[in-house]
N, C-alpha and C. Protein backbone atom coordinates (compact mmCIF):
# COMPACT_ATOMS: atom_id res chain seq x y z
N UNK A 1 0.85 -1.18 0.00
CA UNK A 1 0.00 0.00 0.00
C UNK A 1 0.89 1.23 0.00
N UNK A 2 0.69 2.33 -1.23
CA UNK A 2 1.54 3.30 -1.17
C UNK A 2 0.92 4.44 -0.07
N UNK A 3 1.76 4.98 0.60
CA UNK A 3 1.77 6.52 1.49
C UNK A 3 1.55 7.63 1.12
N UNK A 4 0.94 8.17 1.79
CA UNK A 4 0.80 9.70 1.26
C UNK A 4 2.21 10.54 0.72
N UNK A 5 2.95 9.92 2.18
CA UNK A 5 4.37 10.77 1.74
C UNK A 5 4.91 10.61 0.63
N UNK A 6 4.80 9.76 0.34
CA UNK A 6 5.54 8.89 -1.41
C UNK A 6 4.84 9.81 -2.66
N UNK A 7 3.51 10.05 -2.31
CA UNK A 7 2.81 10.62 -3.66
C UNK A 7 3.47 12.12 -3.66
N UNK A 8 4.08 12.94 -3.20
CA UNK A 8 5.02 14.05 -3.68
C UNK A 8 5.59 13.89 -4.64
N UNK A 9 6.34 12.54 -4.44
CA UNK A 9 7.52 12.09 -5.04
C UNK A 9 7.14 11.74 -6.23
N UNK A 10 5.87 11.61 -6.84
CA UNK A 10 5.68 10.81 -8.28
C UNK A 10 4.45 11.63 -8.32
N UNK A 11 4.18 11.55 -9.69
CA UNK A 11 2.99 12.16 -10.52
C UNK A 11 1.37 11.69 -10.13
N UNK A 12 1.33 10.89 -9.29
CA UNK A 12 0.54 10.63 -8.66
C UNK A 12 -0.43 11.45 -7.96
N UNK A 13 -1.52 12.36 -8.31
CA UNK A 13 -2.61 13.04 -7.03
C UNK A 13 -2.96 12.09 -5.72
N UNK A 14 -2.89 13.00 -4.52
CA UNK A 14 -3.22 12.21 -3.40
C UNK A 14 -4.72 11.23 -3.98
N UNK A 15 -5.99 12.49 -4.41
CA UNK A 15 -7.10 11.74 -5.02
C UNK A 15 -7.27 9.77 -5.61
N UNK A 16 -6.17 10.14 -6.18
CA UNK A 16 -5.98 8.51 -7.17
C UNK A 16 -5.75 7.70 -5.86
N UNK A 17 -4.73 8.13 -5.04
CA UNK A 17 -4.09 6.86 -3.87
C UNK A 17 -5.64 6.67 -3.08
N UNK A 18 -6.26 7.60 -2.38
CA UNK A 18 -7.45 7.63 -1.72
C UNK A 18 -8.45 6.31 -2.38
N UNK A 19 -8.84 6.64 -3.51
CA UNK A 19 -9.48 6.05 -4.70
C UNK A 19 -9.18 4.38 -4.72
N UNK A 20 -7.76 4.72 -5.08
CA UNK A 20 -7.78 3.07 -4.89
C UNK A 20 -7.56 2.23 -3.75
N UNK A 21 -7.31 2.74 -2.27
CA UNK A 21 -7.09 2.41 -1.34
C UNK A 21 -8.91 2.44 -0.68
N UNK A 22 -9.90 2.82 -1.47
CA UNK A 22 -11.29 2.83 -0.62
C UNK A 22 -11.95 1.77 -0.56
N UNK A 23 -11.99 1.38 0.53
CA UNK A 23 -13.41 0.54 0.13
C UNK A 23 -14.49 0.62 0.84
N UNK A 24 -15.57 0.57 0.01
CA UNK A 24 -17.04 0.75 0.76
C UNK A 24 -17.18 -0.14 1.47
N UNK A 25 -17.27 -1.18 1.95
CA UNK A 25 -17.42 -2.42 2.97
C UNK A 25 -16.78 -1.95 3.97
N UNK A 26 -16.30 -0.93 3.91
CA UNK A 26 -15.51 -0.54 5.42
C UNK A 26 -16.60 0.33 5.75
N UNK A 27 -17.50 1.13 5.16
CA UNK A 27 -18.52 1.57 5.95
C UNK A 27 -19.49 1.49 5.81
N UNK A 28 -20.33 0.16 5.10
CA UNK A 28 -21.20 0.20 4.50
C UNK A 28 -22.61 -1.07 6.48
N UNK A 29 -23.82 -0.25 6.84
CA UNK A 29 -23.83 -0.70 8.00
C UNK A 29 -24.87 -2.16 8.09
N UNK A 30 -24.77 -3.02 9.24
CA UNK A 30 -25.33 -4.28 8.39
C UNK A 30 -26.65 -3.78 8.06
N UNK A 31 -27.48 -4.75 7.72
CA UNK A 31 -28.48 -4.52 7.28
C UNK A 31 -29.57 -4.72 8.28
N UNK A 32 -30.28 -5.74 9.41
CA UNK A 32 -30.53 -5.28 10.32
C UNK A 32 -30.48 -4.55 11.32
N UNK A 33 -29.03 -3.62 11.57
CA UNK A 33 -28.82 -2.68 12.54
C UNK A 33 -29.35 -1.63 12.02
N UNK A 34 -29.14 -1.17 10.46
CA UNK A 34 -29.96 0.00 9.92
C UNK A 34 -31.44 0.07 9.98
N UNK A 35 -31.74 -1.25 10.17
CA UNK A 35 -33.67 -0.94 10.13
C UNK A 35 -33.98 -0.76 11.50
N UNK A 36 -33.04 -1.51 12.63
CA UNK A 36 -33.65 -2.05 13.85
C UNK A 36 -33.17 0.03 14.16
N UNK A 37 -32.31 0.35 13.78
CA UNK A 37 -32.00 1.89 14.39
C UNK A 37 -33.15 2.82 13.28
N UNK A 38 -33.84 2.86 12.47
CA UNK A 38 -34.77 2.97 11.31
C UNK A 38 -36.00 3.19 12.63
N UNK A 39 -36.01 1.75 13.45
CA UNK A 39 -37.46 1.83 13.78
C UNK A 39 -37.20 2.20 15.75
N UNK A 40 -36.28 2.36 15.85
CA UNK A 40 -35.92 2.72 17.25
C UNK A 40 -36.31 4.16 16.97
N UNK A 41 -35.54 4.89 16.07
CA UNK A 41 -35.93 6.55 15.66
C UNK A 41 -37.16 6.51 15.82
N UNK A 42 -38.39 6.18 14.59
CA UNK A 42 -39.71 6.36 14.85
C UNK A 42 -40.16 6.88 15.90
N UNK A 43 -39.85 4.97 16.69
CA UNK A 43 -40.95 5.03 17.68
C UNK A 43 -40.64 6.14 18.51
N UNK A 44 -39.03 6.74 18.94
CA UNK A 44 -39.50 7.45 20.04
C UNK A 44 -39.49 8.66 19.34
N UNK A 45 -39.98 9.09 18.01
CA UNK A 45 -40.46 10.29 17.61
C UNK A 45 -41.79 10.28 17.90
N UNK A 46 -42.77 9.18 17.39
CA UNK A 46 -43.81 8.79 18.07
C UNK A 46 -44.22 9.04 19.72
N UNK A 47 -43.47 9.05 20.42
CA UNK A 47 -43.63 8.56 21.63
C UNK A 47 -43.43 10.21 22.25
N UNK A 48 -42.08 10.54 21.61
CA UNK A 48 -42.19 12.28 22.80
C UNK A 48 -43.23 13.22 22.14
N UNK A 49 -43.73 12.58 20.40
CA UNK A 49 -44.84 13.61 19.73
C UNK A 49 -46.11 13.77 20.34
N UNK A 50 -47.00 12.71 20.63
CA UNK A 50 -47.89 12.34 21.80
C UNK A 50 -48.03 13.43 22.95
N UNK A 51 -46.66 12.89 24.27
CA UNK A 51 -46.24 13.45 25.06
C UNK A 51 -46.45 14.68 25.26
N UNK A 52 -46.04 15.64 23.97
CA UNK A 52 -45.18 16.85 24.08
C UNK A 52 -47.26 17.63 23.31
N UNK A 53 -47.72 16.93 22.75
CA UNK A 53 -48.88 17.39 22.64
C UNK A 53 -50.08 17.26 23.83
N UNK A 54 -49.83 16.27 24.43
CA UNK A 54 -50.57 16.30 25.90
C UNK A 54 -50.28 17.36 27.08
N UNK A 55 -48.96 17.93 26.83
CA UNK A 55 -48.82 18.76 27.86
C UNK A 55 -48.87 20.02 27.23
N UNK A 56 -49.12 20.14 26.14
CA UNK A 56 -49.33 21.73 25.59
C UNK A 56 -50.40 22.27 25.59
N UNK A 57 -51.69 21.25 25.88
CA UNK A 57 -52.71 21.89 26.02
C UNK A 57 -53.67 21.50 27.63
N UNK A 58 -52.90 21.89 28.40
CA UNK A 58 -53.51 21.86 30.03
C UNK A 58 -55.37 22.07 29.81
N UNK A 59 -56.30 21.12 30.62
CA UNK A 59 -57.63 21.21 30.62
C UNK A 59 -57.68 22.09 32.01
N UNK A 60 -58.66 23.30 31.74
CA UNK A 60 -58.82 24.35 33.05
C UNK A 60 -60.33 24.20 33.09
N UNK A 61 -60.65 23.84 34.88
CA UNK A 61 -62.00 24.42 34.55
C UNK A 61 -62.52 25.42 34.25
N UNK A 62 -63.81 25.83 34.04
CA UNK A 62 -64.08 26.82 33.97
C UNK A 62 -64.20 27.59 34.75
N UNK A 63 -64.49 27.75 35.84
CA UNK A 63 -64.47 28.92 36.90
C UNK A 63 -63.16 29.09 37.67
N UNK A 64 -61.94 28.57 37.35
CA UNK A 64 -60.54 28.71 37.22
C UNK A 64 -60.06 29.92 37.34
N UNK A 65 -58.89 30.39 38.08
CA UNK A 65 -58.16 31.58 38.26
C UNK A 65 -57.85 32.15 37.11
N UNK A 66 -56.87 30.68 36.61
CA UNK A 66 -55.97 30.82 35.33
C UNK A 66 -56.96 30.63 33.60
N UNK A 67 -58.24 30.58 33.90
CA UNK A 67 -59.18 30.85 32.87
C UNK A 67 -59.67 32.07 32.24
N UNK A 68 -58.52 32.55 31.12
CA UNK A 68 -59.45 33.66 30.84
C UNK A 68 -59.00 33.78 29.43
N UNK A 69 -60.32 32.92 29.02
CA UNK A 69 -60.18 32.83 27.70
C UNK A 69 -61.11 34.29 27.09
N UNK A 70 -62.21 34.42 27.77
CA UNK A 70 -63.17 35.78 27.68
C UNK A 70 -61.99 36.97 27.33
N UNK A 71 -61.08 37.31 28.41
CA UNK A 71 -60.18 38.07 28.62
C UNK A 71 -58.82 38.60 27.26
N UNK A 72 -58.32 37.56 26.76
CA UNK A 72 -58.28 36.75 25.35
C UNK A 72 -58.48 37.24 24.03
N UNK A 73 -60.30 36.98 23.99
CA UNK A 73 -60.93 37.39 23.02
C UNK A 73 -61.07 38.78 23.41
N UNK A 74 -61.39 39.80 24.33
CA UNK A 74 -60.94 41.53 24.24
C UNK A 74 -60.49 41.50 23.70
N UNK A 75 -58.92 41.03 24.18
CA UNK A 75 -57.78 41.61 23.58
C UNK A 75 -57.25 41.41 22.29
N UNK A 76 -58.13 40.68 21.81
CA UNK A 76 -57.53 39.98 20.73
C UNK A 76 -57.89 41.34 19.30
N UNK A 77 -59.14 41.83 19.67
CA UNK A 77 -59.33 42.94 18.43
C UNK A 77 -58.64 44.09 19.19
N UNK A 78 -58.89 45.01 18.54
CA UNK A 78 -57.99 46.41 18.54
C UNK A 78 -58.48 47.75 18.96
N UNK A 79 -59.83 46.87 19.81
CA UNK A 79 -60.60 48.12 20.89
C UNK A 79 -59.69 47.88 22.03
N UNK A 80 -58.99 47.21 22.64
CA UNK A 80 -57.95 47.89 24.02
C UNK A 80 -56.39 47.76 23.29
N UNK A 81 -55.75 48.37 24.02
CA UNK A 81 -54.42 48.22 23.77
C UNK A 81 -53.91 46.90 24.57
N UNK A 82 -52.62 46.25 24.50
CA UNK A 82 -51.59 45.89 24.51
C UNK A 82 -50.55 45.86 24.48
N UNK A 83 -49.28 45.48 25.47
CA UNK A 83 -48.10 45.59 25.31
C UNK A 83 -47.37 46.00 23.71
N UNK A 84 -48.05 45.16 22.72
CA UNK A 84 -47.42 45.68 21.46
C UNK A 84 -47.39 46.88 20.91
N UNK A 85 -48.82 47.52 21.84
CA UNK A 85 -48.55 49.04 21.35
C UNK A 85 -47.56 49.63 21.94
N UNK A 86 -47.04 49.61 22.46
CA UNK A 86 -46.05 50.38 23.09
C UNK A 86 -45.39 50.99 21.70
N UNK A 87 -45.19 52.59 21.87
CA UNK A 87 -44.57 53.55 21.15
C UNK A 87 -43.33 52.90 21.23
N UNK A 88 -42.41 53.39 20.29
CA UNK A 88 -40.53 52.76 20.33
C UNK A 88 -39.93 54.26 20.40
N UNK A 89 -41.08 55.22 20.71
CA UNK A 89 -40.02 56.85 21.00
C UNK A 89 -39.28 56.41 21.83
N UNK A 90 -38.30 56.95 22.09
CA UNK A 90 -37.31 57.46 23.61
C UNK A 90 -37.98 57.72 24.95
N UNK A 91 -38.99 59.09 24.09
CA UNK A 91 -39.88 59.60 25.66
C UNK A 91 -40.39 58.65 26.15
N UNK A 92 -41.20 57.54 25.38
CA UNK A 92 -42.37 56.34 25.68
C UNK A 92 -41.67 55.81 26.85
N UNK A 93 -40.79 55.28 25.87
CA UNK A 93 -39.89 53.86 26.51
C UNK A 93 -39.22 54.33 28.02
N UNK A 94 -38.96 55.79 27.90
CA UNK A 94 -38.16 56.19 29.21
C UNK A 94 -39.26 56.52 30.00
N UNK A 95 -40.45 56.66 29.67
CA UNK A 95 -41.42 56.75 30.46
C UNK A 95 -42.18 55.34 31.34
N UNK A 96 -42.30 54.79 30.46
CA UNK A 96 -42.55 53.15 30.65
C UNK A 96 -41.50 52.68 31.27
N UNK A 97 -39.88 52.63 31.51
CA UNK A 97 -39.21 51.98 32.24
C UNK A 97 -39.05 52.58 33.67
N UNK A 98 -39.51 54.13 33.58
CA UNK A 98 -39.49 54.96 34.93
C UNK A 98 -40.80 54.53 35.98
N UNK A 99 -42.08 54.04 35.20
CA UNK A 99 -43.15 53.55 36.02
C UNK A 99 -42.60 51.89 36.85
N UNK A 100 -42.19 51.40 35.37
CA UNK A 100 -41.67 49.68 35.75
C UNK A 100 -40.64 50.00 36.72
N UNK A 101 -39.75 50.70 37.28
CA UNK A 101 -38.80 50.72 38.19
C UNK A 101 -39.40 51.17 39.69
N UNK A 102 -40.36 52.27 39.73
CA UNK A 102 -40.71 52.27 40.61
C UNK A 102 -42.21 51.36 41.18
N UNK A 103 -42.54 50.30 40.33
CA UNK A 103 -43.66 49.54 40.64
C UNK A 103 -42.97 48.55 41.61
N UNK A 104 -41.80 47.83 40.76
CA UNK A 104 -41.20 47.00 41.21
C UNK A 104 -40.46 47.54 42.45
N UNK A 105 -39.92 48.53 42.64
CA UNK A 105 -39.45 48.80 44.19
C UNK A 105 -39.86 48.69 45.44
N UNK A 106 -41.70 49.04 44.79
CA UNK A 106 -42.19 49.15 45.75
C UNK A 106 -42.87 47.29 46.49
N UNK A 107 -42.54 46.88 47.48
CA UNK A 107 -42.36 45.61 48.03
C UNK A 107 -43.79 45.40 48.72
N UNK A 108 -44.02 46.45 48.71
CA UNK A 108 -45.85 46.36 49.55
C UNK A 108 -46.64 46.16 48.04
N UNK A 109 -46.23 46.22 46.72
CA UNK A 109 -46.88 45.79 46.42
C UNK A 109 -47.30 44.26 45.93
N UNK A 110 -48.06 43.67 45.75
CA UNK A 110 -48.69 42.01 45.19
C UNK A 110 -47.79 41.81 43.69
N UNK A 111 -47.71 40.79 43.92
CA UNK A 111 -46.44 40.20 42.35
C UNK A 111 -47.66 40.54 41.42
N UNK A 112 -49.40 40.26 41.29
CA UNK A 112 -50.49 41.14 40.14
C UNK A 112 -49.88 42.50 39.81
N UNK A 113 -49.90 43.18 40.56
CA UNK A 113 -48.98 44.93 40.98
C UNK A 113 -48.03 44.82 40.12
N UNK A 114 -47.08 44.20 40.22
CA UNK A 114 -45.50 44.17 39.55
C UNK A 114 -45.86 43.87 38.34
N UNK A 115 -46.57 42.87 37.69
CA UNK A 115 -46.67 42.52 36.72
C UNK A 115 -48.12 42.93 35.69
N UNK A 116 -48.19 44.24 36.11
CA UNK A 116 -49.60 45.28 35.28
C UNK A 116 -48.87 45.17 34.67
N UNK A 117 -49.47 45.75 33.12
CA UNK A 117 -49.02 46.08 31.87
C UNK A 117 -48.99 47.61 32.33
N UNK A 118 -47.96 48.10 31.61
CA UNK A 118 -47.85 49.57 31.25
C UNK A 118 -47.30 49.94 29.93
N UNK A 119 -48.47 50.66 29.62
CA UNK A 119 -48.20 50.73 28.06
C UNK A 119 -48.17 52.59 28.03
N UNK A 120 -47.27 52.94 26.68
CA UNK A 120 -47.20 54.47 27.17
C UNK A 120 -47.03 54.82 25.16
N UNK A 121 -48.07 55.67 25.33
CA UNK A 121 -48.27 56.18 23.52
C UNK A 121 -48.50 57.79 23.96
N UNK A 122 -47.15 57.94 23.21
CA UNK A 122 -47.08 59.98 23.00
C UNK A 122 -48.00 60.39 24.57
N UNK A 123 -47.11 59.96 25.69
CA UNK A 123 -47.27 60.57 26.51
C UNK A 123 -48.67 60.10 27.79
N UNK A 124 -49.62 58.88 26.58
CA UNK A 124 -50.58 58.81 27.44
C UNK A 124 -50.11 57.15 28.18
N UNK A 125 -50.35 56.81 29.40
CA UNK A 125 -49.83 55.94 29.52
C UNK A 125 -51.28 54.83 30.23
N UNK A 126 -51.38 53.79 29.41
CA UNK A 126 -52.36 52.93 30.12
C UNK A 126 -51.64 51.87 30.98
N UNK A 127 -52.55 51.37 32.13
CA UNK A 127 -52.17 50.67 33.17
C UNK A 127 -53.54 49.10 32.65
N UNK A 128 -53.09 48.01 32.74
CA UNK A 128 -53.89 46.88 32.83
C UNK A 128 -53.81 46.00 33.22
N UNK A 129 -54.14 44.50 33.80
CA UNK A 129 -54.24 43.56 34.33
C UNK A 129 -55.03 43.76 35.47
N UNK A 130 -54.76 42.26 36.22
CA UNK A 130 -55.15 42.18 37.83
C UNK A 130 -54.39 42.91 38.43
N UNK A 131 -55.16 43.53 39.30
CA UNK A 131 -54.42 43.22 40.81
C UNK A 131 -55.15 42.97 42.39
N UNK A 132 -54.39 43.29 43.55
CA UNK A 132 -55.45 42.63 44.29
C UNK A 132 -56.63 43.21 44.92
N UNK A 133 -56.53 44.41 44.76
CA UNK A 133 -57.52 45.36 45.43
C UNK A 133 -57.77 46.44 44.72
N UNK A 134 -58.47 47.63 45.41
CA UNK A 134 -58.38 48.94 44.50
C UNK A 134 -57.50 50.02 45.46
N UNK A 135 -56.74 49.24 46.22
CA UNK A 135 -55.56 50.33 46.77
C UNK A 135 -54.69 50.22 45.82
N UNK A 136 -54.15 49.36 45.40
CA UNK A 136 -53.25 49.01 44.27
C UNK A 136 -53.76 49.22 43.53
N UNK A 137 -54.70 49.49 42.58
CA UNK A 137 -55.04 50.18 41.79
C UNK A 137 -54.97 51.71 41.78
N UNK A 138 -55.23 52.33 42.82
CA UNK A 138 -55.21 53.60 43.09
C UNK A 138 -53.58 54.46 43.17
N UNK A 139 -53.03 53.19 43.78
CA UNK A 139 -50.92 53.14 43.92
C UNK A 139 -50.67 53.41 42.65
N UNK A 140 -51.00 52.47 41.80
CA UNK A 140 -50.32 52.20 40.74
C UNK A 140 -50.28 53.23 39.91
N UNK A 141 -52.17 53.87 39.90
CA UNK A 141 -52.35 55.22 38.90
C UNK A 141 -51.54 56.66 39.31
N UNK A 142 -51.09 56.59 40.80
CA UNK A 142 -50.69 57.84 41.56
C UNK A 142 -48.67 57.63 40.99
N UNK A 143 -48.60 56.46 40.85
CA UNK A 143 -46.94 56.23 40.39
C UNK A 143 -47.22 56.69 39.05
N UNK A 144 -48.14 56.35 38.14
CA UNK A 144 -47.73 56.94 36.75
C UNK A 144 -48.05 58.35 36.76
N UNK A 145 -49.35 58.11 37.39
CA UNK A 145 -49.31 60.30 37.43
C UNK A 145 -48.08 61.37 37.99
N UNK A 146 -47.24 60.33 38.44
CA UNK A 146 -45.84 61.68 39.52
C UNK A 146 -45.12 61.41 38.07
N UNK A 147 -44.62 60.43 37.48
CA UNK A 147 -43.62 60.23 36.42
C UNK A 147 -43.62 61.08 35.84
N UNK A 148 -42.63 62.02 35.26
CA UNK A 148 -42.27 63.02 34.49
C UNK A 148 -42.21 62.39 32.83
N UNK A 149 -43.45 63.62 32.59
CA UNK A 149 -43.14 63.30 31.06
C UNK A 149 -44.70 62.87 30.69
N UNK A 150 -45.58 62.30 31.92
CA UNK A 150 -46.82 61.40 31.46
C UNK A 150 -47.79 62.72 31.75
N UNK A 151 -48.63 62.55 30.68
CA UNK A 151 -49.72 63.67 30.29
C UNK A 151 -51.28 62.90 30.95
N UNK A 152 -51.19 61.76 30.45
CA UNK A 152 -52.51 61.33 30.74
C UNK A 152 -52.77 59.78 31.37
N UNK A 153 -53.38 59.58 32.26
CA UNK A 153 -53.24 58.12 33.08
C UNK A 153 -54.47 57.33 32.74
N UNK A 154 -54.62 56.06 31.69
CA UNK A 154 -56.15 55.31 31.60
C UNK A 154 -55.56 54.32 32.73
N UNK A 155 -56.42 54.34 33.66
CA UNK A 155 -56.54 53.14 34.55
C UNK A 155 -57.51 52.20 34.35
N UNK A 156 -57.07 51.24 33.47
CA UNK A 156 -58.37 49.86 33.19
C UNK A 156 -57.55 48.53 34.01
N UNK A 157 -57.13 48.83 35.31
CA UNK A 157 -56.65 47.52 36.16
C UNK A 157 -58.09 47.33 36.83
N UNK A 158 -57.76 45.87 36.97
CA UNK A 158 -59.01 45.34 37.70
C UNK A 158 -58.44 44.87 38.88
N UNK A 159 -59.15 45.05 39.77
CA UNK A 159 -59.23 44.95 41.09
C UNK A 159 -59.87 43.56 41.72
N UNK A 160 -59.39 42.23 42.30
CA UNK A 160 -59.78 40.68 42.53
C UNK A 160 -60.88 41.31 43.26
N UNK A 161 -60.64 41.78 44.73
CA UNK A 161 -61.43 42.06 45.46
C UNK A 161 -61.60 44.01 45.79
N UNK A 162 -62.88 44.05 45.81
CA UNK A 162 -63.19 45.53 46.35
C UNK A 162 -62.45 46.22 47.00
């Protein structure tokens, strides 16, 4: 068997030595290990596809916390706003991160509290989600009204209890 090193030496391309030194039987795989690994694949494509569709769609009852499919369909047309409206001005965004900093500071308030939407378009800034009461509701509208820069406050947070 000639060497690579040798083919310098003669007119020979490495290509040709490769060529005739190959043989397919050196990697060619048996023939039951290719089907039996053929049907091992499947099944457990089969098996996590199932799986991975059973847990994507959780059954809620209906009178459920985490049920709000009603809630959903609002939002879904383009009579309320949403996070996506959010303006991409400077003022918006520096307005909107000045409410989100001081929501979150504040520790008296409910993780609902922390996690209102605040949405802020040319100055007007809406407040939405749960939260747990209408003190926090009332907190929340008095933090966007001090923020510098905010012209107008829609408060559509809902309040769990009175």
């Amino acid at each position: 068997m000639q060497t690579l090193d040798k083919v310098n030496n003669t007119d020979e391309s490495v290509t040709k030595v490769c060529q005739r030194n190959f043989n397919r039987k050196d990697l060619m795989i048996p023939k039951r290990l290719g089907l039996f690994t053929v049907a091992l694949t499947a099944g457990l494509i089969l098996t996590t596809g199932s799986v991975r569709a059973e847990s994507a769609t959780p059954m809620l009852a209906a009178n459920s916390e985490l049920e709000n499919t009603e809630r959903n369909v609002r939002d879904s047309g383009n009579a309320t706003l949403t996070p996506e409206d959010q303006k991409e001005t400077s003022a918006d965004i520096k307005i909107t991160a000045a409410i989100r900093r001081t929501v979150v500071k504040d520790k008296s308030l409910s993780l609902d509290a922390h996690n209102a939407k605040i949405i802020t378009r040319n100055g007007v800034v809406t407040l939405r989600g749960p939260v747990e009461n209408s003190a926090e509701k009332n907190k929340l509208q008095s933090i966007a009204r001090k923020t510098r820069g905010v012209k107008q406050v829609d408060n559509q947070l809902e309040p769990k209890t009175p």
